[in-house]
PDB file of N, CA and C in Angstrom:
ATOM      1  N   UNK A   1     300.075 189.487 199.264  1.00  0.00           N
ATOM      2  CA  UNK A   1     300.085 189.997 200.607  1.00  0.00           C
ATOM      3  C   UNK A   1     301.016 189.125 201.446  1.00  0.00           C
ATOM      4  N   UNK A   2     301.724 189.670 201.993  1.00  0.00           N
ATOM      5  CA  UNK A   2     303.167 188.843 202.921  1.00  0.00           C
ATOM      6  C   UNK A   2     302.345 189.133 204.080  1.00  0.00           C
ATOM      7  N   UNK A   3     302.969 188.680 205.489  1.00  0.00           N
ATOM      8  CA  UNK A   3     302.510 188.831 206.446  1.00  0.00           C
ATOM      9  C   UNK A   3     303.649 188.290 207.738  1.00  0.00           C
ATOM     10  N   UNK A   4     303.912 188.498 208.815  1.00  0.00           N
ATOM     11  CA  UNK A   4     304.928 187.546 209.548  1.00  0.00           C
ATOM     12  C   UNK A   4     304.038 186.511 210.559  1.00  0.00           C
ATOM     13  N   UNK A   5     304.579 184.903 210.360  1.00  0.00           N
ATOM     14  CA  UNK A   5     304.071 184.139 210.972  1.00  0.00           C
ATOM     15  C   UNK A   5     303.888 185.002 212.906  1.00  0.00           C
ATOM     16  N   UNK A   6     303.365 183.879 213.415  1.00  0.00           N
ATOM     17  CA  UNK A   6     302.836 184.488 214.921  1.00  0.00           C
ATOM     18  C   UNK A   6     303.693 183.164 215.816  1.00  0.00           C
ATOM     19  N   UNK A   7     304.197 183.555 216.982  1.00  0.00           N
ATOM     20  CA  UNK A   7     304.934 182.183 217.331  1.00  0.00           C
ATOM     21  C   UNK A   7     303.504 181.597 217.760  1.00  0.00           C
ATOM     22  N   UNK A   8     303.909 180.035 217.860  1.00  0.00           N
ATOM     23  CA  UNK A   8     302.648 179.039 218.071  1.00  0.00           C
ATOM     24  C   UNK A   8     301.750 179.060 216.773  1.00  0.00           C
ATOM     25  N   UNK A   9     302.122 179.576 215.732  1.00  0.00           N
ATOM     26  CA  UNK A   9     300.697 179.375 214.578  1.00  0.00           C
ATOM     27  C   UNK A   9     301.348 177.966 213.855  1.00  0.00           C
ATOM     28  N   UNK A  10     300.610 177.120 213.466  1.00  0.00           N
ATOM     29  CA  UNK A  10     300.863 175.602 213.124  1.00  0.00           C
ATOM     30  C   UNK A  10     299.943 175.366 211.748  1.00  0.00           C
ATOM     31  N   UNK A  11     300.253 174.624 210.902  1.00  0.00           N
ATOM     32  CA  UNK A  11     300.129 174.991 210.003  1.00  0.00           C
ATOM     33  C   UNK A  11     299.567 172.737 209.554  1.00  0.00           C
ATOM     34  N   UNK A  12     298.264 172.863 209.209  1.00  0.00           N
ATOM     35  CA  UNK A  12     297.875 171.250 209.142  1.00  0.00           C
ATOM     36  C   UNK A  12     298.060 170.799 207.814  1.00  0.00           C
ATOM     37  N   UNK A  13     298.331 169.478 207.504  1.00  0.00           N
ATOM     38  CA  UNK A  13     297.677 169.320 206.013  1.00  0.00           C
ATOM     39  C   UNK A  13     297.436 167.864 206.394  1.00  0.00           C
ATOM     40  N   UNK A  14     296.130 167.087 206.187  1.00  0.00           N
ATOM     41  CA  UNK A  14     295.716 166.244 205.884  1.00  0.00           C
ATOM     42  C   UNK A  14     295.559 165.875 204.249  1.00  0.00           C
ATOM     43  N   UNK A  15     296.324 164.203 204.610  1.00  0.00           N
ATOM     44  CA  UNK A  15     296.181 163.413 202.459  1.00  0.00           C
ATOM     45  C   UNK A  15     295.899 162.111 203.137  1.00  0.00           C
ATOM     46  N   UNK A  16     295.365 161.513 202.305  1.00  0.00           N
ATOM     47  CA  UNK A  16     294.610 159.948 202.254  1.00  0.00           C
ATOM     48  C   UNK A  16     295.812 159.474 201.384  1.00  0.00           C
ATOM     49  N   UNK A  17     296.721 158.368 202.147  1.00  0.00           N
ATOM     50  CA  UNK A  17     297.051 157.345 201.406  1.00  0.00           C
ATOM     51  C   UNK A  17     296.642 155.811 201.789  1.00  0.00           C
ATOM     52  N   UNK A  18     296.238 155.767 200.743  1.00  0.00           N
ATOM     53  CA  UNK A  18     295.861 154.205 200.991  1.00  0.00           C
ATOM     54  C   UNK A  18     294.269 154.304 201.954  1.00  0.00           C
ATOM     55  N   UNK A  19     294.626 153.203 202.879  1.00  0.00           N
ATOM     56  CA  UNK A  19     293.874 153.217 203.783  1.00  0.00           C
ATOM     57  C   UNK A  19     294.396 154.106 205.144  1.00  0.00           C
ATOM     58  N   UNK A  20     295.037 154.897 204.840  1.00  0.00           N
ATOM     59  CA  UNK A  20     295.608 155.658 206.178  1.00  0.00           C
ATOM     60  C   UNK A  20     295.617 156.957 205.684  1.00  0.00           C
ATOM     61  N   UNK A  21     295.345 158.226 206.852  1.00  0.00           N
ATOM     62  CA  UNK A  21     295.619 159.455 206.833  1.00  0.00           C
ATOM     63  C   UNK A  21     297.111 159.949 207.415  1.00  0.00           C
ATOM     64  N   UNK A  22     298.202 160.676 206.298  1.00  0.00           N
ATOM     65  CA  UNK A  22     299.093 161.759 206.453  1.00  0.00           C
ATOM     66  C   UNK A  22     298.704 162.915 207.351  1.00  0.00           C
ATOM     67  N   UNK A  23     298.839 162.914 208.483  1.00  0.00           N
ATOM     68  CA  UNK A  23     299.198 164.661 209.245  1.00  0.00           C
ATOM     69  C   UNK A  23     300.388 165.131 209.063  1.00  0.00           C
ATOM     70  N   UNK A  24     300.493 166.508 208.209  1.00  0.00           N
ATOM     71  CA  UNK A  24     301.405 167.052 208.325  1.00  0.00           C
ATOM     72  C   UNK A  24     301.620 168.228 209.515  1.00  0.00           C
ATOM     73  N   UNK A  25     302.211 168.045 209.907  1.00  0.00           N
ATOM     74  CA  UNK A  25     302.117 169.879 211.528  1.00  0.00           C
ATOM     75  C   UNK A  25     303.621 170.684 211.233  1.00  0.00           C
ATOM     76  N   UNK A  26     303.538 171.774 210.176  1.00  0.00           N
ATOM     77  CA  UNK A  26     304.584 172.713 210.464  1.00  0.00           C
ATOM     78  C   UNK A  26     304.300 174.106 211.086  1.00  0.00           C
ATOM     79  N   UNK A  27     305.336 174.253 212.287  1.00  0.00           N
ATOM     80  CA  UNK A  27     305.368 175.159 212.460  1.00  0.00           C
ATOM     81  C   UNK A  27     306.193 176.639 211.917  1.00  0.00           C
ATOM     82  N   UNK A  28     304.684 177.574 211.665  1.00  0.00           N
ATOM     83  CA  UNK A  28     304.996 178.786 210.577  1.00  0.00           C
ATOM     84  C   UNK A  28     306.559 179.599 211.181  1.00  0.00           C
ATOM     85  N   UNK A  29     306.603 179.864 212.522  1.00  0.00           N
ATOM     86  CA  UNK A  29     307.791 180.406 212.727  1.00  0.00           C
ATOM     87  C   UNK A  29     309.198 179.825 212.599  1.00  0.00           C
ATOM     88  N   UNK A  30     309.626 179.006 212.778  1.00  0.00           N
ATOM     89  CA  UNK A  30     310.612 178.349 212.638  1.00  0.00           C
ATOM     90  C   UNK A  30     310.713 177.094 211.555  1.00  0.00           C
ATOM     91  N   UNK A  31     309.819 176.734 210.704  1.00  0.00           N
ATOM     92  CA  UNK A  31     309.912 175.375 209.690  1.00  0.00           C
ATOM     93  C   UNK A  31     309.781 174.290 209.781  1.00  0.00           C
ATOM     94  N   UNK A  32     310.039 174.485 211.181  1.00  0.00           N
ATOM     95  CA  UNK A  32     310.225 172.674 211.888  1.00  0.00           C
ATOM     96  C   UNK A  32     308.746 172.014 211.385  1.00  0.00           C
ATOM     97  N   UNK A  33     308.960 170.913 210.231  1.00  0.00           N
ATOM     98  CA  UNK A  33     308.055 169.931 210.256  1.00  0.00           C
ATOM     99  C   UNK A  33     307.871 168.511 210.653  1.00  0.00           C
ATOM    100  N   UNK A  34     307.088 168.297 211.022  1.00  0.00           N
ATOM    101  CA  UNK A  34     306.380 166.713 211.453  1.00  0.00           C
ATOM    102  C   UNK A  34     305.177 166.071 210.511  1.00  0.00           C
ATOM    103  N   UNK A  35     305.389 164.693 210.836  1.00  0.00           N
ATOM    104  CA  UNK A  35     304.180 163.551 209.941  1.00  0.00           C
ATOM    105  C   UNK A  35     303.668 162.877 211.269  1.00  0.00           C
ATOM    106  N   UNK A  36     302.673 162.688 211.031  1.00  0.00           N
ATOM    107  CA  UNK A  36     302.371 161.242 211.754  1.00  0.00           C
ATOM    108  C   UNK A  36     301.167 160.539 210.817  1.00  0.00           C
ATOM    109  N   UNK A  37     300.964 159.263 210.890  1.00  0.00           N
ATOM    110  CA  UNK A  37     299.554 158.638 209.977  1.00  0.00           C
ATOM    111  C   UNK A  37     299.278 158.048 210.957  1.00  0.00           C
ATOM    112  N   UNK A  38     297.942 157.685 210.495  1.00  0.00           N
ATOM    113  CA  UNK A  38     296.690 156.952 211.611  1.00  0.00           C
ATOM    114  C   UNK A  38     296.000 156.480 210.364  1.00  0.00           C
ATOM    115  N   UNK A  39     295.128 155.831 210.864  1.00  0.00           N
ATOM    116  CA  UNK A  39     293.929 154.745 210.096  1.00  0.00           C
ATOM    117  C   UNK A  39     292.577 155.953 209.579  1.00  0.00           C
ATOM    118  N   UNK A  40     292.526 155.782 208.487  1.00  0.00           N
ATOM    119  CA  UNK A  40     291.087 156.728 208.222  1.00  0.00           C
ATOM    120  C   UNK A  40     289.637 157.006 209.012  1.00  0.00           C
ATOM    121  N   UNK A  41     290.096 155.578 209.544  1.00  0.00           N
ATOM    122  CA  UNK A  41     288.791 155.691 210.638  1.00  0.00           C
ATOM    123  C   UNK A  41     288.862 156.534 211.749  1.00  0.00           C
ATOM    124  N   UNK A  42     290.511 157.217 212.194  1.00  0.00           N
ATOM    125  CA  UNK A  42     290.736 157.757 213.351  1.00  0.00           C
ATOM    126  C   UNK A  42     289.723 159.101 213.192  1.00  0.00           C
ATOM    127  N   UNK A  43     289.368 159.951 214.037  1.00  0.00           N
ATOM    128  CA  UNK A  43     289.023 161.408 213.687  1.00  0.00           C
ATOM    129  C   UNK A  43     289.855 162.131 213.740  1.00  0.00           C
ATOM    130  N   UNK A  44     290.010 163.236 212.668  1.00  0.00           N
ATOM    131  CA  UNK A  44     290.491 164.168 212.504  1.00  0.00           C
ATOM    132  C   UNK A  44     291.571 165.048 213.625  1.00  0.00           C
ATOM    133  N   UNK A  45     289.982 165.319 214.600  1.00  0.00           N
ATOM    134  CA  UNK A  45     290.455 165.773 216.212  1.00  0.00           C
ATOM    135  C   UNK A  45     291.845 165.138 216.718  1.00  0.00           C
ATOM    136  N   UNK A  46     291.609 163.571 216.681  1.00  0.00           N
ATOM    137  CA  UNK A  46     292.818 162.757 217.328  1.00  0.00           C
ATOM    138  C   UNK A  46     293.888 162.820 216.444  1.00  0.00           C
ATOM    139  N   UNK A  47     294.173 162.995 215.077  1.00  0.00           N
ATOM    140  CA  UNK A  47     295.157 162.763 214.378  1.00  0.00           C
ATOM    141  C   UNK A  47     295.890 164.053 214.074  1.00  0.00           C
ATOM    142  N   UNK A  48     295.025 165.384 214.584  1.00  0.00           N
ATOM    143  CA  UNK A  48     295.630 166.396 214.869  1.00  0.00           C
ATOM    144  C   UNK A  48     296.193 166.740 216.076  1.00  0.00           C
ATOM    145  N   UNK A  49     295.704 166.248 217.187  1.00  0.00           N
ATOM    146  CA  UNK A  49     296.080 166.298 218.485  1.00  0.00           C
ATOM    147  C   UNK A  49     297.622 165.426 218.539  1.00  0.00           C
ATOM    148  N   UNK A  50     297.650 164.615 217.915  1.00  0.00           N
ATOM    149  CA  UNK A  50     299.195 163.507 217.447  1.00  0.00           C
ATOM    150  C   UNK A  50     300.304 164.146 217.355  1.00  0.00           C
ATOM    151  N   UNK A  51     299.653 164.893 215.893  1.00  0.00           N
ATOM    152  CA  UNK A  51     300.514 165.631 215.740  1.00  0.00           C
ATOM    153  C   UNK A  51     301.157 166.725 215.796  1.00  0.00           C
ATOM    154  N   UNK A  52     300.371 167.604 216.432  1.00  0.00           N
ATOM    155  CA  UNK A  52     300.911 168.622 217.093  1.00  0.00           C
ATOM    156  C   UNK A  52     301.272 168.417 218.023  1.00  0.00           C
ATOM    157  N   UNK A  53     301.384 167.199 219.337  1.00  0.00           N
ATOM    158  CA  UNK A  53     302.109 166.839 220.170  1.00  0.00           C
ATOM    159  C   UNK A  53     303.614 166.553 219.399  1.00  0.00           C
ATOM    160  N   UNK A  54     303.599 165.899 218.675  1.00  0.00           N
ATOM    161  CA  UNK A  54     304.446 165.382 218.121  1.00  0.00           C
ATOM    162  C   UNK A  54     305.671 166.630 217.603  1.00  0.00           C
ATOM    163  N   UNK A  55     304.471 167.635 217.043  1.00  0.00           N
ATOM    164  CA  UNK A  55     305.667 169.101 216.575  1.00  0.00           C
ATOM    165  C   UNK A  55     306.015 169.667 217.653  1.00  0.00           C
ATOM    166  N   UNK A  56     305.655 169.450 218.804  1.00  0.00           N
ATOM    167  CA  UNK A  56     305.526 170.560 220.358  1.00  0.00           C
ATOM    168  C   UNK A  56     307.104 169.709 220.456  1.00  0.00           C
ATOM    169  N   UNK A  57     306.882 168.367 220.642  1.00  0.00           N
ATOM    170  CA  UNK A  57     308.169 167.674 221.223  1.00  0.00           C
ATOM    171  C   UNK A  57     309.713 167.797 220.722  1.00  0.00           C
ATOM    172  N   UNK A  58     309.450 167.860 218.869  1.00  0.00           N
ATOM    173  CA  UNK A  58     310.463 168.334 218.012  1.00  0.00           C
ATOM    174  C   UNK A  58     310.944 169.523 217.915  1.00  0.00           C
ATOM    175  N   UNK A  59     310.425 170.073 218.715  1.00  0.00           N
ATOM    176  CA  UNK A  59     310.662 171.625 218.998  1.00  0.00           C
ATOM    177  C   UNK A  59     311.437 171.707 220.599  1.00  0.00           C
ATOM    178  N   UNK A  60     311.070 170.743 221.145  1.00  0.00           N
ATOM    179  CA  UNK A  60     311.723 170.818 222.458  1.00  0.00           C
ATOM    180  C   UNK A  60     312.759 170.280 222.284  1.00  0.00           C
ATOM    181  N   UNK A  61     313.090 169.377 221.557  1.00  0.00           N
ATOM    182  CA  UNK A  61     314.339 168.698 221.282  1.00  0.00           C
ATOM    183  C   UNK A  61     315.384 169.685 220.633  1.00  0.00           C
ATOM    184  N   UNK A  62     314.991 170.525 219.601  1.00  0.00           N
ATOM    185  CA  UNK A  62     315.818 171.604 218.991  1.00  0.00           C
ATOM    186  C   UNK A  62     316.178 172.519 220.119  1.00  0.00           C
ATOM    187  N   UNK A  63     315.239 172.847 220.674  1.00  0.00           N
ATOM    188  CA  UNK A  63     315.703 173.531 221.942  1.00  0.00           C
ATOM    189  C   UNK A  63     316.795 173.659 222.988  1.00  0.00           C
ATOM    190  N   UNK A  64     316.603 172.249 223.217  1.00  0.00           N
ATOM    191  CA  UNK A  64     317.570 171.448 224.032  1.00  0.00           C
ATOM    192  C   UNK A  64     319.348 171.336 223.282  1.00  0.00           C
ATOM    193  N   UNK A  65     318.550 170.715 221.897  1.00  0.00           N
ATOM    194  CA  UNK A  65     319.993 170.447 221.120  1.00  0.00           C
ATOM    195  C   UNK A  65     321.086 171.807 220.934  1.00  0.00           C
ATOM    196  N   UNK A  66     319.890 172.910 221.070  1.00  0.00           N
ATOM    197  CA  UNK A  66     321.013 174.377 220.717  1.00  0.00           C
ATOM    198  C   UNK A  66     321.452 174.687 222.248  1.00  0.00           C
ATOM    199  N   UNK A  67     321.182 174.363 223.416  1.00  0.00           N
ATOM    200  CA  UNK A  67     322.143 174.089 224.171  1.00  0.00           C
ATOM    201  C   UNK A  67     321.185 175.199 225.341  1.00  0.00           C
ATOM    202  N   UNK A  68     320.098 174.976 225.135  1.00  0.00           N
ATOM    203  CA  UNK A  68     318.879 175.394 225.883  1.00  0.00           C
ATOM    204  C   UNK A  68     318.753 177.265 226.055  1.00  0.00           C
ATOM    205  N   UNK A  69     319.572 177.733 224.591  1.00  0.00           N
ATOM    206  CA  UNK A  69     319.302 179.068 224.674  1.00  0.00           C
ATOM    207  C   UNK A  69     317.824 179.545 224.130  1.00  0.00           C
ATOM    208  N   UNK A  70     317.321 180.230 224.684  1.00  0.00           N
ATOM    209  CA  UNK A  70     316.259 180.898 224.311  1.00  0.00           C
ATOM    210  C   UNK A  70     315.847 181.146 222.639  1.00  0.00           C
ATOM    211  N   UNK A  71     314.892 180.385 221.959  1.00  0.00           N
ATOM    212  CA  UNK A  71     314.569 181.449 220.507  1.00  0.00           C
ATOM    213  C   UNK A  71     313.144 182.029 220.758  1.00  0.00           C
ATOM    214  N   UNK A  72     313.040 183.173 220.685  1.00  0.00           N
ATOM    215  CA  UNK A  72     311.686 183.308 220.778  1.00  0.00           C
ATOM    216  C   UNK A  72     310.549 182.769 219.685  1.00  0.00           C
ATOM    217  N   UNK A  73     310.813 182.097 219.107  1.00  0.00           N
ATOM    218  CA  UNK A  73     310.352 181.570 217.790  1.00  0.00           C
ATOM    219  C   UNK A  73     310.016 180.424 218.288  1.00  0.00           C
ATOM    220  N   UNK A  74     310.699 179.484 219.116  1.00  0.00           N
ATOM    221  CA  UNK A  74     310.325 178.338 219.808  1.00  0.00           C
ATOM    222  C   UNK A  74     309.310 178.611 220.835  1.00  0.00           C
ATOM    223  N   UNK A  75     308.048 178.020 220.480  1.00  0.00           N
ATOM    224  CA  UNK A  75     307.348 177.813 222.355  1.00  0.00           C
ATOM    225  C   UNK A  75     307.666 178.174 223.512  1.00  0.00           C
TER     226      UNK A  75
END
């Protein structure tokens, strides 16, 4: 079953390395991915909140970098 991403749908993956947690945040419409790690002890909540700040911002930057034309795929 195919389906077309939705703009804003974000896509998580949490991995344990070590003593620290991997956030991955891609966003389904456009690809753009982000990492951030935190300490295992962080919660979940906060290490997702990271990083989806973190994909919101990398997305504004692409934005900017294409010379502030509109994608509707972007935020």
């Amino acid at each position: 079953m195919s389906r077309e991403p939705k703009s804003g749908e974000i896509y998580l993956e949490f991995r344990s390395v070590g003593r620290q947690v991997q956030v991955i945040a891609m966003d389904a419409a456009t690809g753009i991915e982000v990492s951030a790690f935190g300490p295992n002890s962080a919660s979940q909540g906060d290490l997702k909140r990271i990083a989806i700040r973190k994909l919101q911002r990398r997305i504004e930057q692409e934005r900017e970098a294409a010379g502030g034309r509109s994608d509707p795929s972007l935020y």
